[in-house]
C-alpha atoms as a PDB file:
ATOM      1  CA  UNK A   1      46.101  -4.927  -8.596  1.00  0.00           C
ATOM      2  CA  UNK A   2      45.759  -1.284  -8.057  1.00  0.00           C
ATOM      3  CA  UNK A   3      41.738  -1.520  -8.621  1.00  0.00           C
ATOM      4  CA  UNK A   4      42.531  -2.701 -12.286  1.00  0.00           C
ATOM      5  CA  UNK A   5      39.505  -4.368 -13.636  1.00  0.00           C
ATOM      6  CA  UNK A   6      40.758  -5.571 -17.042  1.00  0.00           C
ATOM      7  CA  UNK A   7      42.994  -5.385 -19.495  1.00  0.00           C
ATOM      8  CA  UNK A   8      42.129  -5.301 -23.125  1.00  0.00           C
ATOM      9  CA  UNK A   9      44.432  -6.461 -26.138  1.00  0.00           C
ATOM     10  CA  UNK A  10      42.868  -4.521 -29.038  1.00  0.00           C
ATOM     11  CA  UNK A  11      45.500  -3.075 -31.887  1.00  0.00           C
ATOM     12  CA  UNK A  12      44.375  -0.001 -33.526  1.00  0.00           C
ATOM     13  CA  UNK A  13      46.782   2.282 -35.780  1.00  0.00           C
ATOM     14  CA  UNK A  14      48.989   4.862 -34.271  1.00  0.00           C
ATOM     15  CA  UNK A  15      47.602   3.608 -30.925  1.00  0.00           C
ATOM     16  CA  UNK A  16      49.236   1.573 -28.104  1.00  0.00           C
ATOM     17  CA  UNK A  17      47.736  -2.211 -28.038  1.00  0.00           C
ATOM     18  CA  UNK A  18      46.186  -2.376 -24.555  1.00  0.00           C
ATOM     19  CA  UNK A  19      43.878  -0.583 -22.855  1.00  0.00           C
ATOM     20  CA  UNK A  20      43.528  -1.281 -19.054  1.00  0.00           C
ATOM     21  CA  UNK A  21      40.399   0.091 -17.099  1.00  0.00           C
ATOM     22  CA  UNK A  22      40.189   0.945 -13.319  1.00  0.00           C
ATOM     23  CA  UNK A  23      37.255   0.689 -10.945  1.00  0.00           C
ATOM     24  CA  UNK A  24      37.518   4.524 -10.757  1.00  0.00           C
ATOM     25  CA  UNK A  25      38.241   5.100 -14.024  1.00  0.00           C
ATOM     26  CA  UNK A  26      34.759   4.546 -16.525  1.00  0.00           C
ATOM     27  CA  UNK A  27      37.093   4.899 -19.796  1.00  0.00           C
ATOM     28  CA  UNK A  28      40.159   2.471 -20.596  1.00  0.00           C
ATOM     29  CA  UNK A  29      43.389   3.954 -20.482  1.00  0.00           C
ATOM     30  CA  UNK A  30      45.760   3.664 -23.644  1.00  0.00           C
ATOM     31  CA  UNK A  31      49.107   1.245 -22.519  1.00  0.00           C
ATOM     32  CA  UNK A  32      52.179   0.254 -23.777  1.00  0.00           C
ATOM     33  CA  UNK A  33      53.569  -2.928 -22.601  1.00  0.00           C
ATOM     34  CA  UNK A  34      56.463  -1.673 -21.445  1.00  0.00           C
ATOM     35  CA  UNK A  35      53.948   0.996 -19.134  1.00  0.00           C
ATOM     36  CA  UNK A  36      51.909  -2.382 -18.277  1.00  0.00           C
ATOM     37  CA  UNK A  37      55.416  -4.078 -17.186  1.00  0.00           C
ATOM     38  CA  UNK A  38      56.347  -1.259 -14.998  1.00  0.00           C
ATOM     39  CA  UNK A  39      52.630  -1.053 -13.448  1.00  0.00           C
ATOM     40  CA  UNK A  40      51.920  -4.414 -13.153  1.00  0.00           C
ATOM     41  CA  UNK A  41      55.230  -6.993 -13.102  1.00  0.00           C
ATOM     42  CA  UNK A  42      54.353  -8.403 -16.867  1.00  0.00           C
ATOM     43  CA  UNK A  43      57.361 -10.555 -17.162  1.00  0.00           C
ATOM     44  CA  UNK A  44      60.083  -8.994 -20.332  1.00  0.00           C
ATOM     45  CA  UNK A  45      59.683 -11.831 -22.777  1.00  0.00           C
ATOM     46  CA  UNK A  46      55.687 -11.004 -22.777  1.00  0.00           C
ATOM     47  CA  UNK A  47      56.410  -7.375 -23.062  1.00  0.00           C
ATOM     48  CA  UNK A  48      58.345  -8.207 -26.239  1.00  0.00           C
ATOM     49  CA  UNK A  49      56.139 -10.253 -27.498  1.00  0.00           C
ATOM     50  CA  UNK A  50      53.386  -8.023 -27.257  1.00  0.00           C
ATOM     51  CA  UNK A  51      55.755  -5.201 -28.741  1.00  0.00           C
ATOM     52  CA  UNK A  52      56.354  -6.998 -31.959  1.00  0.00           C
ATOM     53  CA  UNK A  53      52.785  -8.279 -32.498  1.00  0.00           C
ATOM     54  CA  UNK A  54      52.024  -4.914 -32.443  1.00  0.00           C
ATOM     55  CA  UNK A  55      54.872  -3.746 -34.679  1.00  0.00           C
ATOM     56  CA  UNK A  56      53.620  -5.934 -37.515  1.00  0.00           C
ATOM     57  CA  UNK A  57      50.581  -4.365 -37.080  1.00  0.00           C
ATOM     58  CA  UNK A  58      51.453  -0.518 -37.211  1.00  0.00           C
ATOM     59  CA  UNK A  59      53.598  -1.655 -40.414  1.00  0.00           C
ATOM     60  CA  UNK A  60      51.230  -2.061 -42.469  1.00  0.00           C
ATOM     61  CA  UNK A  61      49.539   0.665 -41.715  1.00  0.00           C
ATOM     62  CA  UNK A  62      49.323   2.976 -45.370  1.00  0.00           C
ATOM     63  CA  UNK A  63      48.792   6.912 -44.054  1.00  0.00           C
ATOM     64  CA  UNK A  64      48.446   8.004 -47.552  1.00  0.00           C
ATOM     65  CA  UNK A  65      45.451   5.109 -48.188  1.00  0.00           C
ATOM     66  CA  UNK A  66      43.791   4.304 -44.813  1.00  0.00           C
ATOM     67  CA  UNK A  67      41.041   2.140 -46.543  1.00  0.00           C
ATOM     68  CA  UNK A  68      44.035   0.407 -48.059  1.00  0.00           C
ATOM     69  CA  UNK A  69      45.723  -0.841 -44.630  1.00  0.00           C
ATOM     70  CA  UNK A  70      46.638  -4.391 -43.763  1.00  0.00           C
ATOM     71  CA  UNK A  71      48.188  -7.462 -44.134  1.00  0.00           C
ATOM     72  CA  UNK A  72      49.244  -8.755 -47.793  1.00  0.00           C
ATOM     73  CA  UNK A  73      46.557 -12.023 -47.483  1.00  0.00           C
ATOM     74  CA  UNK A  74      44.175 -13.941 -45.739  1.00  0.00           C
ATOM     75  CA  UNK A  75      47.194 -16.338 -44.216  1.00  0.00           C
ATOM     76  CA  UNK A  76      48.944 -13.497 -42.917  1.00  0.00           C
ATOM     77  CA  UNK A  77      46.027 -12.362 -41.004  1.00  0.00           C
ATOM     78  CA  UNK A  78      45.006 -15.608 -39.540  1.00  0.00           C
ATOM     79  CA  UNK A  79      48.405 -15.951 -38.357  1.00  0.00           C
ATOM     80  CA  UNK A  80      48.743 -12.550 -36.744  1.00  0.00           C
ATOM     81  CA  UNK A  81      45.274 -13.053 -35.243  1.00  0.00           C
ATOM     82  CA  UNK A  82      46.134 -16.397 -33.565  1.00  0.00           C
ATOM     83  CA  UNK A  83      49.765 -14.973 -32.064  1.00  0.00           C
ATOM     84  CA  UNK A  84      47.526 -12.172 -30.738  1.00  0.00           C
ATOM     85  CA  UNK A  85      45.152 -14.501 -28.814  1.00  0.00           C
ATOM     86  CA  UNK A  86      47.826 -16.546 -27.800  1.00  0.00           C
ATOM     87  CA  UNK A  87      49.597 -13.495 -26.084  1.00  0.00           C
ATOM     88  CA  UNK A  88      46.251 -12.667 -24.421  1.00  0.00           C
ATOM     89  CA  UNK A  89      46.064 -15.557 -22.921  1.00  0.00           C
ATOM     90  CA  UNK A  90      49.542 -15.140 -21.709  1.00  0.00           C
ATOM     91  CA  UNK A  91      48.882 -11.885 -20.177  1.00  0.00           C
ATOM     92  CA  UNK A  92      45.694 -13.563 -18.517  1.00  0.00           C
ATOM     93  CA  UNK A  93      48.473 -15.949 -16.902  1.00  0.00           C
ATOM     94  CA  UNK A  94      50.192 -13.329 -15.626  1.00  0.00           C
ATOM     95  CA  UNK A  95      47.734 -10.774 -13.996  1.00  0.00           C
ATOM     96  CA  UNK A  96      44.787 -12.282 -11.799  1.00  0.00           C
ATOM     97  CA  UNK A  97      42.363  -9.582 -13.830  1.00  0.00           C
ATOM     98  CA  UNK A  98      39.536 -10.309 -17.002  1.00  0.00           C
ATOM     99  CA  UNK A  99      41.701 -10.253 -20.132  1.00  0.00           C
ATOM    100  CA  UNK A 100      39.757  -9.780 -23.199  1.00  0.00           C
ATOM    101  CA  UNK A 101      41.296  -9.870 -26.589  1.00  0.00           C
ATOM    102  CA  UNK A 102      39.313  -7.646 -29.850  1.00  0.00           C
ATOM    103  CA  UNK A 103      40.327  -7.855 -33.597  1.00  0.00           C
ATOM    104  CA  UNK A 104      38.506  -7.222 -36.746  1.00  0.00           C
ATOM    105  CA  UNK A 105      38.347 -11.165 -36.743  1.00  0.00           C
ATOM    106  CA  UNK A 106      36.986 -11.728 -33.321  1.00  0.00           C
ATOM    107  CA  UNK A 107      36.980 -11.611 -29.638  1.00  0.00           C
ATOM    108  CA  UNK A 108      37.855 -13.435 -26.536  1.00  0.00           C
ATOM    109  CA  UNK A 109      38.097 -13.491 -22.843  1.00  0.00           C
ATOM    110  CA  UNK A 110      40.628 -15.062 -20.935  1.00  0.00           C
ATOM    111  CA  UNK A 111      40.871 -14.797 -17.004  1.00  0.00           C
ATOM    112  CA  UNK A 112      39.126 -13.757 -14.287  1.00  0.00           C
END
């Protein structure tokens, strides 16, 4: 896969949600998952997927109160956490690299 050696699902405000590091390359690169599609095959219905996770992320993102960012309750979060490490594992499916998956609430690796 073009010397890719992961691919990291890790939301952070004003950000894309993935960050995909090369053999050459010692820092992760920001990506979009339509960027990852057109790199890497992702399939469309992933790419969405992984586009509207995200969006309910950046939503609740407050500029004027940083500290005051995020989702409305502890349901809400578990839920949006659980999509997101279902989608990881997804993406694992679909590209033969190490797939890792950081939140505030946890990490995983999926994959190679």
């Amino acid at each position: 896969m073009n010397g890719v050696i992961s691919v990291r699902l890790a939301p952070e405000w004003g950000t894309d949600p993935l960050w995909v590091r090369k053999d050459s390359d010692p820092i992760p690169a920001n990506y979009s998952a339509e960027r990852l599609a057109n790199d890497f095959g992702v399939p469309a219905d992933l790419v969405a997927a992984i586009d509207a996770w995200d969006d309910e992320f950046q939503a609740v993102y407050d500029p004027d109160d940083p500290m005051d960012s995020g989702f409305p309750d502890e349901a809400t979060t578990v839920a949006w956490h659980e999509r997101g490490e279902r989608l990881a594992e997804r993406l694992a499916g679909a590209l033969p690299v190490r797939v890792e998956f950081h939140t505030a609430r946890g990490d995983r690796v999926f994959g190679v």
